[in-house]
Structures are given as C-alpha cells and as structure tokens.
C-alpha atoms as a PDB file:
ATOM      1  CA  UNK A   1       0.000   0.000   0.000  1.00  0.00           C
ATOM      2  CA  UNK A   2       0.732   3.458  -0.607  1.00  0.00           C
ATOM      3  CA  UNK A   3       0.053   6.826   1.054  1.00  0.00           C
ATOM      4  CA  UNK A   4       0.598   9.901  -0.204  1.00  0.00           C
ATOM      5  CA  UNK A   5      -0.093  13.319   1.511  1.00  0.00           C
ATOM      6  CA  UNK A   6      -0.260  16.778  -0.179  1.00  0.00           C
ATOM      7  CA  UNK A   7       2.548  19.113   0.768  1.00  0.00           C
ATOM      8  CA  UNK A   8       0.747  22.143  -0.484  1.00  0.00           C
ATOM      9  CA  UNK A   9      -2.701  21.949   1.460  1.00  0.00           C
ATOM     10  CA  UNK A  10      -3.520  24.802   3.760  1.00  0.00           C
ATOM     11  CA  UNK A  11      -6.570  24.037   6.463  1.00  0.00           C
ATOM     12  CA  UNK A  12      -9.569  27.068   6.207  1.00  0.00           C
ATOM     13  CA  UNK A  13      -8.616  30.299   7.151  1.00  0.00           C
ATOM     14  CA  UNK A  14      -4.832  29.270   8.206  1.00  0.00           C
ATOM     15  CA  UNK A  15      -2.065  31.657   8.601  1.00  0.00           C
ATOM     16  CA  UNK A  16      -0.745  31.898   5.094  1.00  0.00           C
ATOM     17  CA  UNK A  17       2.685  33.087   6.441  1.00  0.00           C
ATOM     18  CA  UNK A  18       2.688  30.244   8.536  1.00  0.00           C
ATOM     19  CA  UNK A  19       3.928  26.656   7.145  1.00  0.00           C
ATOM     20  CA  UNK A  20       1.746  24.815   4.959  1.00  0.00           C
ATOM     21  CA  UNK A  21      -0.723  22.393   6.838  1.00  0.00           C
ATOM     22  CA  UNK A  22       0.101  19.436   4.544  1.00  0.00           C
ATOM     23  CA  UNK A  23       4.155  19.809   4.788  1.00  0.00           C
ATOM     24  CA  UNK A  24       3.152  19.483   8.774  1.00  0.00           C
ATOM     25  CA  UNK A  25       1.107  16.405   8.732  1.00  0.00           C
ATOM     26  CA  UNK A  26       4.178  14.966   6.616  1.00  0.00           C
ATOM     27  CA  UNK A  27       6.592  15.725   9.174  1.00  0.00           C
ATOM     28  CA  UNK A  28       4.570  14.565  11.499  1.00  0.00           C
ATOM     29  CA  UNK A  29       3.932  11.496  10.057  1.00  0.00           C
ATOM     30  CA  UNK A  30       7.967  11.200   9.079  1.00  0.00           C
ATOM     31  CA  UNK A  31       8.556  11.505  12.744  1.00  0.00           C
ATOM     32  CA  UNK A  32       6.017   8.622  13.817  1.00  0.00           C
ATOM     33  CA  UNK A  33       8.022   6.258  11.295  1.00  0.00           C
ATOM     34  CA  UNK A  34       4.949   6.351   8.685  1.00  0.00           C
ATOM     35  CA  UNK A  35       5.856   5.948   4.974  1.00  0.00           C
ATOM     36  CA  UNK A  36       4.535   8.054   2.318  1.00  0.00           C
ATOM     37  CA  UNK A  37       4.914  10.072  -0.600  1.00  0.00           C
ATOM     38  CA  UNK A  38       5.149  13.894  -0.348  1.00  0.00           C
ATOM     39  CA  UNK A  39       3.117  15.824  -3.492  1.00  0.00           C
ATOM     40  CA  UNK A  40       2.515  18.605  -4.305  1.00  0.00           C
ATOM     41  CA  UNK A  41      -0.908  19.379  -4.850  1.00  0.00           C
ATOM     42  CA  UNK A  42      -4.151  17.037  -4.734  1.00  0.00           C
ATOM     43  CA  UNK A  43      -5.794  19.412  -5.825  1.00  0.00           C
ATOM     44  CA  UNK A  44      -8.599  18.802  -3.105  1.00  0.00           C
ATOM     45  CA  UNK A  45      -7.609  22.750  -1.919  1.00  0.00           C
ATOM     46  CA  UNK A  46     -10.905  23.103  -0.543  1.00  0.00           C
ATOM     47  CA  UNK A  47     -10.969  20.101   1.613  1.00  0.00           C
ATOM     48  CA  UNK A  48      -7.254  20.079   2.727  1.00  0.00           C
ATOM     49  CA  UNK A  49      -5.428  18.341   4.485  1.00  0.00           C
ATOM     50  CA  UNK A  50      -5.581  15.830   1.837  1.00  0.00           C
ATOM     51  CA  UNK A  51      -4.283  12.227   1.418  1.00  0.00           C
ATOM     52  CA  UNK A  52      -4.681   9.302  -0.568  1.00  0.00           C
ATOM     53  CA  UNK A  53      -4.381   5.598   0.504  1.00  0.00           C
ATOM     54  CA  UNK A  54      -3.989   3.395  -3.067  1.00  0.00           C
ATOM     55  CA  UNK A  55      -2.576  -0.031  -3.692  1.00  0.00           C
ATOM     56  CA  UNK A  56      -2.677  -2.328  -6.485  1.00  0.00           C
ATOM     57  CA  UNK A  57      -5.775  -4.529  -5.967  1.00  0.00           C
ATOM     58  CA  UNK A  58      -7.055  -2.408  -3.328  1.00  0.00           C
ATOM     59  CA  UNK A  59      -9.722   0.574  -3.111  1.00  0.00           C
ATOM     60  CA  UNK A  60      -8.425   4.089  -3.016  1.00  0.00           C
ATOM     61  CA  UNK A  61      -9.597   6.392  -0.331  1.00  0.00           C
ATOM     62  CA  UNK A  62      -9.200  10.063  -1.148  1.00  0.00           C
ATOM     63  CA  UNK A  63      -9.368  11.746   2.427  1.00  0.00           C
ATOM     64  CA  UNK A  64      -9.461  15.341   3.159  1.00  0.00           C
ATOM     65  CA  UNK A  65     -10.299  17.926   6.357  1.00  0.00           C
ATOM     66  CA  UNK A  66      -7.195  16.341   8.508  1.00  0.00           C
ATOM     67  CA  UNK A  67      -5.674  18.447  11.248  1.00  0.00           C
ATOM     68  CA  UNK A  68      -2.188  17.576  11.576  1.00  0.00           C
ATOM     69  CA  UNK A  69      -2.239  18.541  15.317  1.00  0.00           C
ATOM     70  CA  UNK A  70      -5.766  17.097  15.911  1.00  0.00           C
ATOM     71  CA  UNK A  71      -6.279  14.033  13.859  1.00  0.00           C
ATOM     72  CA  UNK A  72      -2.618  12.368  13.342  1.00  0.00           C
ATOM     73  CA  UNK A  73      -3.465   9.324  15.834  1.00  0.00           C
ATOM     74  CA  UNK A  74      -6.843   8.606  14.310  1.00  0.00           C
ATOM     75  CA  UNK A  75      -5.209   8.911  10.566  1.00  0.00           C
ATOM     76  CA  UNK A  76      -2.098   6.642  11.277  1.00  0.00           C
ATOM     77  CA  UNK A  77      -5.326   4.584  13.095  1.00  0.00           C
ATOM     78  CA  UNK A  78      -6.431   4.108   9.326  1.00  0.00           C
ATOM     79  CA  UNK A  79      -3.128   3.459   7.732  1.00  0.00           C
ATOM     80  CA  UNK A  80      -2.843   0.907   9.593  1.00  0.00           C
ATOM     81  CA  UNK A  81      -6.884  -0.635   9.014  1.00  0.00           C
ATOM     82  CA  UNK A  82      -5.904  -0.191   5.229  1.00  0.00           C
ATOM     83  CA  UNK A  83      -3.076  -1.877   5.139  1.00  0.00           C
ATOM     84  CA  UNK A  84      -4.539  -5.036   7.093  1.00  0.00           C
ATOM     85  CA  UNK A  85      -7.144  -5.106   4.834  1.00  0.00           C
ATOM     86  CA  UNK A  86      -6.651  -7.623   1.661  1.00  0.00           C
ATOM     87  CA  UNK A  87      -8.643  -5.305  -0.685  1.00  0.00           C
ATOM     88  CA  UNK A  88      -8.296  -2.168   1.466  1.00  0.00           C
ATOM     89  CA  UNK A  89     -12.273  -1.890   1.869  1.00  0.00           C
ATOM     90  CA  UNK A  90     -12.177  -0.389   5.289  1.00  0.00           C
ATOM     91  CA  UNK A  91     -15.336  -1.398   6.932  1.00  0.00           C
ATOM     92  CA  UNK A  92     -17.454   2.212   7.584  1.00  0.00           C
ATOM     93  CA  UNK A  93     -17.635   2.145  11.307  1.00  0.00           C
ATOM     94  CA  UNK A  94     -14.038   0.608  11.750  1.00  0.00           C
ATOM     95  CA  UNK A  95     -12.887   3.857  10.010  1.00  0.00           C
ATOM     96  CA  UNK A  96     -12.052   6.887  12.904  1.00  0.00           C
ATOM     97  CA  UNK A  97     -14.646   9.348  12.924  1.00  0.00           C
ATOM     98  CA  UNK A  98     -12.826  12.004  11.523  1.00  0.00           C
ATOM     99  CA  UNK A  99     -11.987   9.700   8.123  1.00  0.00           C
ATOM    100  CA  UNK A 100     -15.624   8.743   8.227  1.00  0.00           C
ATOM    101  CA  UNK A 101     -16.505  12.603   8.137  1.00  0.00           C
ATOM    102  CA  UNK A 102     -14.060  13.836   5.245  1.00  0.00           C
ATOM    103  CA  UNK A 103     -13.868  10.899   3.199  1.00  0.00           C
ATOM    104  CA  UNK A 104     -13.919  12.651  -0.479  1.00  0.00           C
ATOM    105  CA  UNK A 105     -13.687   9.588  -2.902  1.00  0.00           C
ATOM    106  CA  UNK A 106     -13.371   6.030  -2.735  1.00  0.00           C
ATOM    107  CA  UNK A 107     -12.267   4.933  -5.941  1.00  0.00           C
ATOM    108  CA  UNK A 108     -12.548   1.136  -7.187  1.00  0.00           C
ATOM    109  CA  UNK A 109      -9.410  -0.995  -8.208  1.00  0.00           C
ATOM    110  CA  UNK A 110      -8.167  -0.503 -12.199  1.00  0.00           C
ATOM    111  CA  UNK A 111      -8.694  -4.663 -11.762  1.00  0.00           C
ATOM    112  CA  UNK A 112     -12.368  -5.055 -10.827  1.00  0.00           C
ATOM    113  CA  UNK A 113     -14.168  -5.761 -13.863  1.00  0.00           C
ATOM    114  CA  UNK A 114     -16.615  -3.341 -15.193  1.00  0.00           C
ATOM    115  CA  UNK A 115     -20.046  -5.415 -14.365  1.00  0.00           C
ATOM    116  CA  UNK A 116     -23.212  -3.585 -15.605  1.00  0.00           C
END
C-alpha cells in the first residue's frame, strides 16, 4: 500500500505566512516512522489536508479535512486498518470518525471488472 499526503494543502482560514498544513502532517507522520509520498498538490484545496491511501488490488480512499495537530493518531489509526485489509475496503464504522466525516472519494481498483 501506498500513502501519499499533499505538501501544499492549507486548512480554512490558516495563517498563510505560517507553514503549509500538509508539509506538517508529513513531518509529522515522518517523525512517527509512517511511509509516504510527499506531493505537491491534490488538488482537493478546498478540503485540505488531503491524502490518498492506493494499492494495487485495493480501493483508493481520497481523504481530506485532517488536522495535523488534531487528527494524526486517528489517521495513522487508518493506515494501519488499510493496510490489514486484503482489498483495502475499510469497513465504515471501523474507520475513525474524523476519516468517516471527510472521506472525499473512494475509488474502485483498475482490476475489478466493469459489471453492468
């Protein structure tokens, strides 16, 4: 599995002097031994923090609205619930309620055939 976590995302009405919300939750994240891909924009600006959780074979979860000071446990809570999961289907109310909240796409595996 894969995450990756946009460097560029700002939180609503943050300082923009101060550092960018996104390149926080990745240090953050660095410094609690968690894996991931910095990028630079998910374009999900609105809804930032934003990160993706992708594998081959598995769903992709598009999240968005994380607090790097507020909702780091709970996140690294779901990394971890993805990455146990075969197919990375989460089940709803194993997910923490702040991914429950601010999910903003989950996106089927390229190998699922298209069934109509």
């Amino acid at each position: 599995m894969e995450l990756v976590v946009c460097t560029t995302c700002r939180a609503p009405g943050a300082d923009p002097a101060a550092p960018r919300d996104g390149a926080r939750l990745s240090a953050a994240l660095a410094e609690r031994g968690i894996a991931h891909r910095a990028q630079e924009c998910l374009s999900a600006c609105a809804r930032g923090c934003a990160v993706v959780l992708r594998g081959p074979g598995r769903w992709t979860y598009v999240q968005g609205g994380l607090d790097p000071d507020r909702d780091l446990d709970d996140l690294i809570a779901m990394i971890r619930a993805y990455d146990a999961a075969p197919d990375g289907v989460v089940p709803w109310r194993a997910r923490p309620e702040v991914i429950r909240k601010n999910t903003i796409a989950r996106i089927p595996p390229l190998e699922i055939p298209n069934v109509p």
